[in-house]
N, C-alpha and C. Protein backbone atom coordinates (compact mmCIF):
# COMPACT_ATOMS: atom_id res chain seq x y z
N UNK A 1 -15.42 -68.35 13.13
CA UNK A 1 -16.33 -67.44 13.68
C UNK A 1 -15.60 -66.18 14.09
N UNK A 2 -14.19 -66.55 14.38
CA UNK A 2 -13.66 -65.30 14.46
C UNK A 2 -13.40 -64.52 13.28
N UNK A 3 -13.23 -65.25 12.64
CA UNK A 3 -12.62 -64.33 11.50
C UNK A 3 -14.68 -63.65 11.16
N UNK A 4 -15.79 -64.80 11.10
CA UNK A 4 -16.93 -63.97 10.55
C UNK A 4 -17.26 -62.54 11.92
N UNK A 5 -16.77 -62.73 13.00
CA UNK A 5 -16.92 -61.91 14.06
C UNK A 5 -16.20 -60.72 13.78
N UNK A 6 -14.53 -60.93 12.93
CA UNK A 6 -13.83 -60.27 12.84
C UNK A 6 -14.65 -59.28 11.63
N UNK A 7 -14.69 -59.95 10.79
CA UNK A 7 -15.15 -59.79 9.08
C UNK A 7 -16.01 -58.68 10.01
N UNK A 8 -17.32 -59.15 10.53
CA UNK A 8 -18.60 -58.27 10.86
C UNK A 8 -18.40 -57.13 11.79
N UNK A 9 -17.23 -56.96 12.70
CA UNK A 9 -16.69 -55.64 13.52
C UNK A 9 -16.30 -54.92 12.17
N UNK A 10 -15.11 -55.65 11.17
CA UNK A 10 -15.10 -54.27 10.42
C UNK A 10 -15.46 -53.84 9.35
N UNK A 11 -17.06 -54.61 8.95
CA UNK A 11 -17.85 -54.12 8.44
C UNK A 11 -18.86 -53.14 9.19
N UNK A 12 -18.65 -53.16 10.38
CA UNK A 12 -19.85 -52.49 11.00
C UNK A 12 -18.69 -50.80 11.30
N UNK A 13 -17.44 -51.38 11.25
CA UNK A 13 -16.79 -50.06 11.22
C UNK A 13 -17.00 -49.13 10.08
N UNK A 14 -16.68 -49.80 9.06
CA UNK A 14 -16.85 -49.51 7.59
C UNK A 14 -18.04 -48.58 7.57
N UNK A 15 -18.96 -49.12 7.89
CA UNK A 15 -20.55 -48.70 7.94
C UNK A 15 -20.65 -47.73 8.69
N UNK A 16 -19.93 -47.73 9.87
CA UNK A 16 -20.11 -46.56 11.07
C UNK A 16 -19.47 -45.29 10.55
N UNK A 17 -18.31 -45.38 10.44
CA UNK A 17 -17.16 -44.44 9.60
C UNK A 17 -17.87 -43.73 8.62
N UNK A 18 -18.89 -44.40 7.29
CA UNK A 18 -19.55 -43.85 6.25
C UNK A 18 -20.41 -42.96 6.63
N UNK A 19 -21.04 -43.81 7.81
CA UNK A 19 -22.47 -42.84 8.48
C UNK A 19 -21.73 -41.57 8.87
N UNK A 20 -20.48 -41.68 9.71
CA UNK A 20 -20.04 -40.97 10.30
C UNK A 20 -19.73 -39.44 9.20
N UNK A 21 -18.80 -39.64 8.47
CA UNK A 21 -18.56 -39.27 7.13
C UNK A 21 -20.09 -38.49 6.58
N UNK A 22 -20.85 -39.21 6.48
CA UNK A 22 -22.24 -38.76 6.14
C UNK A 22 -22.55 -37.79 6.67
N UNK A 23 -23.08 -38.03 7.92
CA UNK A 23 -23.26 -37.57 9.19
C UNK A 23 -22.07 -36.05 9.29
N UNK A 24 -21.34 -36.40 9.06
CA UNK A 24 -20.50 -34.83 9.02
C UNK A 24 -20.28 -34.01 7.81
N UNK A 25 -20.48 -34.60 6.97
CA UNK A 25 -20.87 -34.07 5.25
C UNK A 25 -22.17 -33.55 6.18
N UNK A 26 -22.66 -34.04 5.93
CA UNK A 26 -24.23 -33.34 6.87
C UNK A 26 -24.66 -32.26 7.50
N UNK A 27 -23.88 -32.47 8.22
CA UNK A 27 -23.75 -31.42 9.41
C UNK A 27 -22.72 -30.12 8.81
N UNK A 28 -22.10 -30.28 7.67
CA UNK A 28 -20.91 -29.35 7.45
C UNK A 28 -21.54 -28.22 6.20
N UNK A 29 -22.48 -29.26 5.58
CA UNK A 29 -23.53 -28.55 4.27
C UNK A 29 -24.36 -27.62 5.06
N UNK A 30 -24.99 -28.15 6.69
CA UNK A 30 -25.99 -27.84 7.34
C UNK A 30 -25.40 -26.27 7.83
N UNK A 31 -24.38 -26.59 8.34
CA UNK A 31 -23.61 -25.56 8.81
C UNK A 31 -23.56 -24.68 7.91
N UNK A 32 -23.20 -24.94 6.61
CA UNK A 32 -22.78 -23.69 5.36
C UNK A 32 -24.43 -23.44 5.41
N UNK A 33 -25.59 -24.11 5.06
CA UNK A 33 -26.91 -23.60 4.72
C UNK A 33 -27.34 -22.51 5.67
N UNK A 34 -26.60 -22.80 7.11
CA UNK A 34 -27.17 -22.07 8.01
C UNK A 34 -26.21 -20.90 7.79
N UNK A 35 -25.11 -21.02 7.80
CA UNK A 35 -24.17 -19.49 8.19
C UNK A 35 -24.69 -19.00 6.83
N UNK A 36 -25.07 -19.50 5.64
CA UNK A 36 -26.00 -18.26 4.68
C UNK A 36 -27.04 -17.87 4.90
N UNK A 37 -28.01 -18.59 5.54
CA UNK A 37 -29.04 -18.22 5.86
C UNK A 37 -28.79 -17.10 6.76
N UNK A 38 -27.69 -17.39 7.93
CA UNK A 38 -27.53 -16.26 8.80
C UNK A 38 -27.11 -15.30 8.36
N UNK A 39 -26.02 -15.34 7.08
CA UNK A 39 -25.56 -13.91 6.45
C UNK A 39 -26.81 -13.10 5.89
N UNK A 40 -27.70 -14.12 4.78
CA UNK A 40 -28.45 -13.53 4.22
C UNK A 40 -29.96 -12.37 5.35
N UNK A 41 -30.13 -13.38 6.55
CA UNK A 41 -30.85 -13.04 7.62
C UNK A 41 -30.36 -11.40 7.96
N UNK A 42 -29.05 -11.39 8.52
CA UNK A 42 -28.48 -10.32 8.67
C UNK A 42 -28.74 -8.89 7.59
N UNK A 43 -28.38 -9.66 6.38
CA UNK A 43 -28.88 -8.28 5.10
C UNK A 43 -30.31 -8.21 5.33
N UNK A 44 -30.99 -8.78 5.51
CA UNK A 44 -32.54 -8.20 5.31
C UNK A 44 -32.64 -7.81 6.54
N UNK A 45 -32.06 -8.24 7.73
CA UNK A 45 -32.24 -7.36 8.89
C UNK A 45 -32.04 -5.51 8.54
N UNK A 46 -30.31 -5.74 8.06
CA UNK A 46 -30.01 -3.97 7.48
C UNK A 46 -31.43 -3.56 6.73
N UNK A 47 -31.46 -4.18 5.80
CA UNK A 47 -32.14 -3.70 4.96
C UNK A 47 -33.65 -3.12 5.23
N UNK A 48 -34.18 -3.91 6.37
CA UNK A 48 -35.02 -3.74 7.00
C UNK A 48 -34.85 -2.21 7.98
N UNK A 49 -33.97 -2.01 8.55
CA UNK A 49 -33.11 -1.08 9.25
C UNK A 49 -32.91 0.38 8.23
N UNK A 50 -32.89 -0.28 7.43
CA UNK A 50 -32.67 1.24 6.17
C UNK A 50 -34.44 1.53 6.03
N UNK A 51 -35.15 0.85 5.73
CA UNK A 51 -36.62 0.83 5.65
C UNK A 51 -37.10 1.34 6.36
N UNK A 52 -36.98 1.25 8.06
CA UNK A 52 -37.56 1.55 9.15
C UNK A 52 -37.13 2.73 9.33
N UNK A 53 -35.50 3.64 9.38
CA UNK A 53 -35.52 4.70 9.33
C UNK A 53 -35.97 5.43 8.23
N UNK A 54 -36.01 4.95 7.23
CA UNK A 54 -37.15 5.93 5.92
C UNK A 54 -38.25 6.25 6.07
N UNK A 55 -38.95 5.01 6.33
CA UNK A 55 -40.75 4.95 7.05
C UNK A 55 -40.62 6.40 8.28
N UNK A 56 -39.48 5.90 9.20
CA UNK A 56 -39.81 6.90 10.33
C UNK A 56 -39.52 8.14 9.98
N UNK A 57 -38.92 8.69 9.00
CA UNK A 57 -38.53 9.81 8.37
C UNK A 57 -39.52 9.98 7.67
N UNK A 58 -40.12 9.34 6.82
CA UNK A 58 -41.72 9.62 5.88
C UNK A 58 -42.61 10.11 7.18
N UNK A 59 -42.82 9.45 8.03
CA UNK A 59 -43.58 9.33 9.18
C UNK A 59 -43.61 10.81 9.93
N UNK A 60 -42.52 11.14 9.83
CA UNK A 60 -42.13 12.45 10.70
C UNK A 60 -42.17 13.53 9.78
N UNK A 61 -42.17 13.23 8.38
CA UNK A 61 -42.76 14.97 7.35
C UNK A 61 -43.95 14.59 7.27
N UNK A 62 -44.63 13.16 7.42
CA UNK A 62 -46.21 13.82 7.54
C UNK A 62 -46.80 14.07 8.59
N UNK A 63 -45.62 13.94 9.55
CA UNK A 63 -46.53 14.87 10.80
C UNK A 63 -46.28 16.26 10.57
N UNK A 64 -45.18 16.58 10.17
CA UNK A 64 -44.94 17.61 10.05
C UNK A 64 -45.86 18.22 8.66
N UNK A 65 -45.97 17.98 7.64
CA UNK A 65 -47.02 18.10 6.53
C UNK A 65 -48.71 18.51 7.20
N UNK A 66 -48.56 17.49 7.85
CA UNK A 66 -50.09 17.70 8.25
C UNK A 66 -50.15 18.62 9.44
N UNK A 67 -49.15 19.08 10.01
CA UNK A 67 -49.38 20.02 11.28
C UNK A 67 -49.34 21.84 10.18
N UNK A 68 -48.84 21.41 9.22
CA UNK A 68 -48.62 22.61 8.41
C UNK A 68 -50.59 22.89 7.50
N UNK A 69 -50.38 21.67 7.21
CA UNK A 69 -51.81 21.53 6.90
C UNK A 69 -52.94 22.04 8.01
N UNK A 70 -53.06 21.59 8.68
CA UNK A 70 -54.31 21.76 10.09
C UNK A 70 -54.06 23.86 9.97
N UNK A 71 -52.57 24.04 10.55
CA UNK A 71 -52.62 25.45 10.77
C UNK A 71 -52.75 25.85 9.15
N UNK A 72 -52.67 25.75 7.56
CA UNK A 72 -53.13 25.89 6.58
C UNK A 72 -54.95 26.49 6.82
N UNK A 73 -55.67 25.46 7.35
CA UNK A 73 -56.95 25.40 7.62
C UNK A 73 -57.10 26.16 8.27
N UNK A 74 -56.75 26.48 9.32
CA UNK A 74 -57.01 27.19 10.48
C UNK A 74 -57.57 29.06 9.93
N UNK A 75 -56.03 29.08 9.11
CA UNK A 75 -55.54 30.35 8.73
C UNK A 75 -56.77 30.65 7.13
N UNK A 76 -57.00 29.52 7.02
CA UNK A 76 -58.22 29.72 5.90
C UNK A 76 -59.51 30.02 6.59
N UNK A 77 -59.88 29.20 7.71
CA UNK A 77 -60.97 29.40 8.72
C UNK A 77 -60.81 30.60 9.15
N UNK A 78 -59.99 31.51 9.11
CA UNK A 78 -59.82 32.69 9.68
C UNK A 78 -60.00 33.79 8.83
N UNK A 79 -59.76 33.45 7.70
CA UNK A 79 -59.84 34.38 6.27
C UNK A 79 -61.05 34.42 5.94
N UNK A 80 -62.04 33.16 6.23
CA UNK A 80 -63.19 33.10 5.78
C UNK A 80 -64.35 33.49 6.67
N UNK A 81 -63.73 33.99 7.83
CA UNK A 81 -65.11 34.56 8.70
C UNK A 81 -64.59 35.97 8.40
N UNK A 82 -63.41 36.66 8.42
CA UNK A 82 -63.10 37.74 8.33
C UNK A 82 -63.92 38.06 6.70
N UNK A 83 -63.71 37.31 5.49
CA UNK A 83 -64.56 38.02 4.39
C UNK A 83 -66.21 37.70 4.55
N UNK A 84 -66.49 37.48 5.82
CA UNK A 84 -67.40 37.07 5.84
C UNK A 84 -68.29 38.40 6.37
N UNK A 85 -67.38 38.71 7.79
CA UNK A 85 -67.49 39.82 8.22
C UNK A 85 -67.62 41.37 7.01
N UNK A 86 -66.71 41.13 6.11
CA UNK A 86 -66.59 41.72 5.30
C UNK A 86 -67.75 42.26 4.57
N UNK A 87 -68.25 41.03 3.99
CA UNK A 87 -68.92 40.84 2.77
C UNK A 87 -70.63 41.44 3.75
N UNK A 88 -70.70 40.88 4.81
CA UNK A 88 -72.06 42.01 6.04
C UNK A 88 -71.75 42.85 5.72
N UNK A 89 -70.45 43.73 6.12
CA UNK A 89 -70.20 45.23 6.28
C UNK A 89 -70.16 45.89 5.09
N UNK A 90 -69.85 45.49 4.47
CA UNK A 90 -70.55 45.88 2.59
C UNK A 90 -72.11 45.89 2.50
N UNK A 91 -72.35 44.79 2.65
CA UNK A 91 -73.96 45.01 2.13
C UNK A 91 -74.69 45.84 3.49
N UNK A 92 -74.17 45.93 4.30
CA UNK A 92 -75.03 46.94 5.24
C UNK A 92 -74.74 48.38 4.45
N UNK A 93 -73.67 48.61 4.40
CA UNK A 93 -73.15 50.42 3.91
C UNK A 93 -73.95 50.08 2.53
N UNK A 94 -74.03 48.97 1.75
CA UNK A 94 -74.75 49.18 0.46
C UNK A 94 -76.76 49.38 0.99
N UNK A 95 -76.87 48.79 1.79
CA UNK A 95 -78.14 49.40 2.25
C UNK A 95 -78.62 50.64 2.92
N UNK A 96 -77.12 50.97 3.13
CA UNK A 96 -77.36 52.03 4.03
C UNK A 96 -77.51 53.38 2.33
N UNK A 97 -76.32 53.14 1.74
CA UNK A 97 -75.77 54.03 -0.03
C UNK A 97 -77.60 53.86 -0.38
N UNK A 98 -78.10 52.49 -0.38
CA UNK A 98 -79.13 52.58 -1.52
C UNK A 98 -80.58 53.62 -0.37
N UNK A 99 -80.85 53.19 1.18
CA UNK A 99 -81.34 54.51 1.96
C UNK A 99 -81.18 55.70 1.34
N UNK A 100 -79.62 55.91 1.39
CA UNK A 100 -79.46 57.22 1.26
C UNK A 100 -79.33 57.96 0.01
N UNK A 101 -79.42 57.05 -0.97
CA UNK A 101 -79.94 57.70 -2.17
C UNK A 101 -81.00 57.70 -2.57
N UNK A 102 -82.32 56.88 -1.83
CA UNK A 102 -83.53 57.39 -2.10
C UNK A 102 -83.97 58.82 -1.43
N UNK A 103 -83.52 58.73 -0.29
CA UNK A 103 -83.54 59.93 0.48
C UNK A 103 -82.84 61.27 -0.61
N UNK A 104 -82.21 61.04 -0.66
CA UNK A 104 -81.57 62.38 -2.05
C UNK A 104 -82.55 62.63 -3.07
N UNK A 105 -82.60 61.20 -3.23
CA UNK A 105 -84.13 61.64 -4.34
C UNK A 105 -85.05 62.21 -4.38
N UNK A 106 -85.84 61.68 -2.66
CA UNK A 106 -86.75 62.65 -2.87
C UNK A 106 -86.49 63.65 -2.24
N UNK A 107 -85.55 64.04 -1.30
CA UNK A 107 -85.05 65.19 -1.53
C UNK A 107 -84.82 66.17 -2.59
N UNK A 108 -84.00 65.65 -3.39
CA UNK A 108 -83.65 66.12 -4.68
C UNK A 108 -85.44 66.91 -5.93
N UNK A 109 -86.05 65.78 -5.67
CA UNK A 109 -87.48 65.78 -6.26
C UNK A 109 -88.41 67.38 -5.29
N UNK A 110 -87.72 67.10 -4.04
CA UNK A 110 -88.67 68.54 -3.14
C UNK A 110 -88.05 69.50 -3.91
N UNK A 111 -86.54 69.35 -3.85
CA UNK A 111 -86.15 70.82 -4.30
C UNK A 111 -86.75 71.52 -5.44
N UNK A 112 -86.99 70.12 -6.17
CA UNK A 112 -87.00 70.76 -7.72
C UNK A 112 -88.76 71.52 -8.06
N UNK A 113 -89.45 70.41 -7.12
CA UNK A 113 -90.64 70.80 -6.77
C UNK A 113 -90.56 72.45 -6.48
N UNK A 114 -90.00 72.50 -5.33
CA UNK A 114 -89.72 73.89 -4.52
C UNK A 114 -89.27 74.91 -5.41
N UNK A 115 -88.16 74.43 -6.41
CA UNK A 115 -87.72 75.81 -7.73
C UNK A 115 -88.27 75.95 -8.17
N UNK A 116 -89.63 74.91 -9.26
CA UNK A 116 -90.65 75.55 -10.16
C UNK A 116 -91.86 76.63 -9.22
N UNK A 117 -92.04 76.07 -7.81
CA UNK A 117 -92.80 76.69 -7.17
C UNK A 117 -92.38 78.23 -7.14
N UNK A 118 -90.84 78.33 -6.73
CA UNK A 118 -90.12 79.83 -6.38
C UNK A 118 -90.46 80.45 -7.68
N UNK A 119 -90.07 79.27 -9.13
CA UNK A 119 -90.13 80.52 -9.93
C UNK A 119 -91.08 81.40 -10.59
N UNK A 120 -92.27 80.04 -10.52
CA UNK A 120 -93.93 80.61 -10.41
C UNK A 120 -93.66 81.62 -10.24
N UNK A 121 -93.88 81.68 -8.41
CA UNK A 121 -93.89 82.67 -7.80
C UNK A 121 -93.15 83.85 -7.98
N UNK A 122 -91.58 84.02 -9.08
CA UNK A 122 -91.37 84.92 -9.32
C UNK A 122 -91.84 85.11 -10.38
N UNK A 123 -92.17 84.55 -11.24
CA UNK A 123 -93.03 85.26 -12.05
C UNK A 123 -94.18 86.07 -11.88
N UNK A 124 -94.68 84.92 -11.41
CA UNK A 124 -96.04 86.09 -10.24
C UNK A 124 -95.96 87.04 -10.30
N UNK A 125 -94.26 87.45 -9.34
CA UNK A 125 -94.09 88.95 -8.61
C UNK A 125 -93.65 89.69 -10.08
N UNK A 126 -92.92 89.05 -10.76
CA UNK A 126 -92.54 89.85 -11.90
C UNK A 126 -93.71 90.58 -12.78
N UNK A 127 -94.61 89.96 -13.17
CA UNK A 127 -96.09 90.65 -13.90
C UNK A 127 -96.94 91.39 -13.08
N UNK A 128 -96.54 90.87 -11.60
CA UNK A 128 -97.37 92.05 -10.64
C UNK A 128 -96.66 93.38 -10.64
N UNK A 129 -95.62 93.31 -10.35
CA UNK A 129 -94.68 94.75 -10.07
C UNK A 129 -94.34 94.91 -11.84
N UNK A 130 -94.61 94.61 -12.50
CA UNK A 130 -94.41 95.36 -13.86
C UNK A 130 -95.90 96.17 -14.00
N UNK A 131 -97.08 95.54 -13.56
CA UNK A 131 -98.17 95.94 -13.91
C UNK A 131 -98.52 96.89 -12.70
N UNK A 132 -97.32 96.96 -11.25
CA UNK A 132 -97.69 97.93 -10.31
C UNK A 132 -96.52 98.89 -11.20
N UNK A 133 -95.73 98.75 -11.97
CA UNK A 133 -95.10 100.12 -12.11
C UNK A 133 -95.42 101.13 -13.00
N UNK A 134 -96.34 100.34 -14.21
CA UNK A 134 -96.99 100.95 -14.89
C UNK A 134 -98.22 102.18 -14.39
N UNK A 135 -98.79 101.40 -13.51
CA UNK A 135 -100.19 102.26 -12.76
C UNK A 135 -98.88 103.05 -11.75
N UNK A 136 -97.92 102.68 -10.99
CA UNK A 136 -97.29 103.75 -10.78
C UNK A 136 -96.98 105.29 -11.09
N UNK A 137 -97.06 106.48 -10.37
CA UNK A 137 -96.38 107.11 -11.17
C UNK A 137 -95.31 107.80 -10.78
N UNK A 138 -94.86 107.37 -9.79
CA UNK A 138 -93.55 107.61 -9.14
C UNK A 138 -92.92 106.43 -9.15
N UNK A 139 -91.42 106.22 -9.98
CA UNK A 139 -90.41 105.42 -9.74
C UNK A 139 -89.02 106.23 -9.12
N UNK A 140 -88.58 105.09 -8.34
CA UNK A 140 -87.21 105.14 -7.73
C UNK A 140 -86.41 104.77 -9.05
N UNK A 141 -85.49 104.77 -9.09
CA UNK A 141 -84.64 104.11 -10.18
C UNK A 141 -82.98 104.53 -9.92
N UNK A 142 -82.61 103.49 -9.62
CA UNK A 142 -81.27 103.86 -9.25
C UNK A 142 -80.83 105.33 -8.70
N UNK A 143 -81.57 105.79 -7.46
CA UNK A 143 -81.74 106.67 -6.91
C UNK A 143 -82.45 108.00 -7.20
N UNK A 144 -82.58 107.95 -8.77
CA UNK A 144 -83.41 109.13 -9.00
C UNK A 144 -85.06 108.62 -8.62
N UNK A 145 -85.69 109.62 -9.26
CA UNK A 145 -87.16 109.45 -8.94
C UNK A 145 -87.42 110.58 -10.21
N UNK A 146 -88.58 109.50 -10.97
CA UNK A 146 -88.45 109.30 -11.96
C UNK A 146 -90.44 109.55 -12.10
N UNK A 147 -90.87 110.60 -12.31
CA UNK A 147 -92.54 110.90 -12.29
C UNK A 147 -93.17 111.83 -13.72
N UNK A 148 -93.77 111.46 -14.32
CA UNK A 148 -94.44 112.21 -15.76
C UNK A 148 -93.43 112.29 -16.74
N UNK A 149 -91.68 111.86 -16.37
CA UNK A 149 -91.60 111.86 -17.87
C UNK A 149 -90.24 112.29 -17.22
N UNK A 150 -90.00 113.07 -16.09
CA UNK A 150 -88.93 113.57 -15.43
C UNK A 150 -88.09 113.07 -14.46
N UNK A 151 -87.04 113.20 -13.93
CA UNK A 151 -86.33 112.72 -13.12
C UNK A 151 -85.73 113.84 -12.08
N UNK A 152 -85.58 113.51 -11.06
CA UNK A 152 -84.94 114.19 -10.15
C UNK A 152 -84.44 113.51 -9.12
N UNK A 153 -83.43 114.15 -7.50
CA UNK A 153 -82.79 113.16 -6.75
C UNK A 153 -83.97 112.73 -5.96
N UNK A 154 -83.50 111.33 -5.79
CA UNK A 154 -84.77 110.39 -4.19
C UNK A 154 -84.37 111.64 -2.79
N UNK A 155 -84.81 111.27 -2.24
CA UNK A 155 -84.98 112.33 -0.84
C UNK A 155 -84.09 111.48 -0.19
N UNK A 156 -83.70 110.10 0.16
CA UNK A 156 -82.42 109.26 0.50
C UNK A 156 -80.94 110.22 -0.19
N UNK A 157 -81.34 110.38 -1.75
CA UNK A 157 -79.73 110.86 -2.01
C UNK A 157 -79.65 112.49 -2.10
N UNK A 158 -80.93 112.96 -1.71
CA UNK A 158 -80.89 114.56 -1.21
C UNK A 158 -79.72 114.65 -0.20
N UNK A 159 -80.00 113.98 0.86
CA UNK A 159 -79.81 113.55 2.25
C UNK A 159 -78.27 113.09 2.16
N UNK A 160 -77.93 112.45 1.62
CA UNK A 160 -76.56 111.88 1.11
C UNK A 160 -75.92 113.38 0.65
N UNK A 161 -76.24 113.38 -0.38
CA UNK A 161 -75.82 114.51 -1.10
C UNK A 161 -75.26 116.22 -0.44
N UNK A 162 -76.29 116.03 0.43
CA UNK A 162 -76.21 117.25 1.77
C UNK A 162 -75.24 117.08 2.61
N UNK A 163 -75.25 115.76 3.08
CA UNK A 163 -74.14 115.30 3.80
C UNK A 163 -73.08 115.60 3.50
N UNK A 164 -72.58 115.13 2.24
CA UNK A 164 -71.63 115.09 1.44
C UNK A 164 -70.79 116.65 1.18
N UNK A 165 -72.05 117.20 0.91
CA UNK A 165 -71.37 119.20 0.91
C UNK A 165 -70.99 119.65 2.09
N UNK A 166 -71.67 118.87 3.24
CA UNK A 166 -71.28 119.64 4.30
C UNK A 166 -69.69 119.17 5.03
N UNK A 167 -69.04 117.96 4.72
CA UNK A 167 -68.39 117.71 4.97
C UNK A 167 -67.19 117.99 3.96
N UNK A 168 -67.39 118.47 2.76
CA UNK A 168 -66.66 119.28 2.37
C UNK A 168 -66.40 120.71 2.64
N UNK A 169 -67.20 121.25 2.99
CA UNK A 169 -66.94 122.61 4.01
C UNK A 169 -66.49 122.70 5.35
C-alpha cells in the first residue's frame, strides 16, 4: 500500500506538474495574446489620435468655410438691396425721361403749331403791305422817298445830312 500510496503521490505529481506546465503554457500564450492585443490596442489608439486631429482640423476649416460663407451672403444681401435700390432709381428717372418727353412733345407740337400760325400771319402782312404799297404813293426806301416815279432825301436824312454839314463847318 505503500508503494500503491507511493505509486499514487507521484502520479498525482506527474498530473499536477502537467496541469501546472499547462496552466503556464496558458497563461504565457495568454500573456503573448494580451501584450498583442495591447500593442495592437495602442496603434489604433494613435491611429485614432491621427483621425481625431484631422476631423478637428476638417472641423475647424468648416467653421472657418462657413463663417466665410454666411459673410459671402451677407455681402450678396447687400448687393442685392443696393441693385435694388438701383434698379427704383432708374425706373423713376425713366418715368420721370418718358414725363418729360411727352411734355417736349407737346411742347414741341405748340411750337410748331405757333410757326405755321406766325407764318400765316406773315404772309398775311406780306400781301397786305405789298397791296398797301402799291395804293401807296409815297415810299421810304432805304432812306430816300420815292413818289410818281422820283426819288428824293426822307426828311430823317435831310436832318442827318444838315447835321452832318454843320459839323463840318
Amino acid at each position: 500500500m505503500e508503494k500503491f500510496s507511493s505509486d499514487l503521490q507521484n502520479m498525482c505529481r506527474r498530473g499536477m506538474e502537467e496541469e501546472r506546465s499547462r496552466v503556464q503554457e496558458l497563461v504565457a500564450n495568454t500573456q503573448a495574446r494580451l501584450g498583442e492585443q495591447a500593442r495592437l490596442l495602442e496603434q489604433e489608439r494613435a491611429e485614432l489620435k491621427i483621425q481625431r486631429q484631422e476631423l478637428k482640423a476638417e472641423e475647424e476649416q468648416l467653421a472657418r468655410d462657413r463663417q466665410r460663407l454666411d459673410q459671402a451672403w451677407q455681402e450678396l444681401r447687400l448687393e442685392k438691396e443696393k441693385v435694388i435700390g438701383a434698379a427704383r432709381r432708374v425706373q423713376k428717372q425713366e418715368g420721370m425721361i418718358r414725363s418729360t418727353k411727352e411734355l417736349s412733345a407737346q411742347k414741341h407740337a405748340e411750337r410748331e403749331r405757333a410757326l405755321r400760325e406766325a407764318r400765316r400771319m406773315q404772309t398775311e402782312f406780306r400781301d397786305k403791305l405789298q397791296k398797301a404799297q402799291l395804293i401807296q404813293r409815297q415810299v421810304t426806301y432805304l432812306g430816300f422817298e420815292i413818289s410818281g416815279g422820283h426819288q428824293s432825301w426822307g426828311w430823317s436824312d435831310k436832318k442827318l445830312f444838315a447835321g452832318h454839314q454843320n459839323l463840318q463847318r
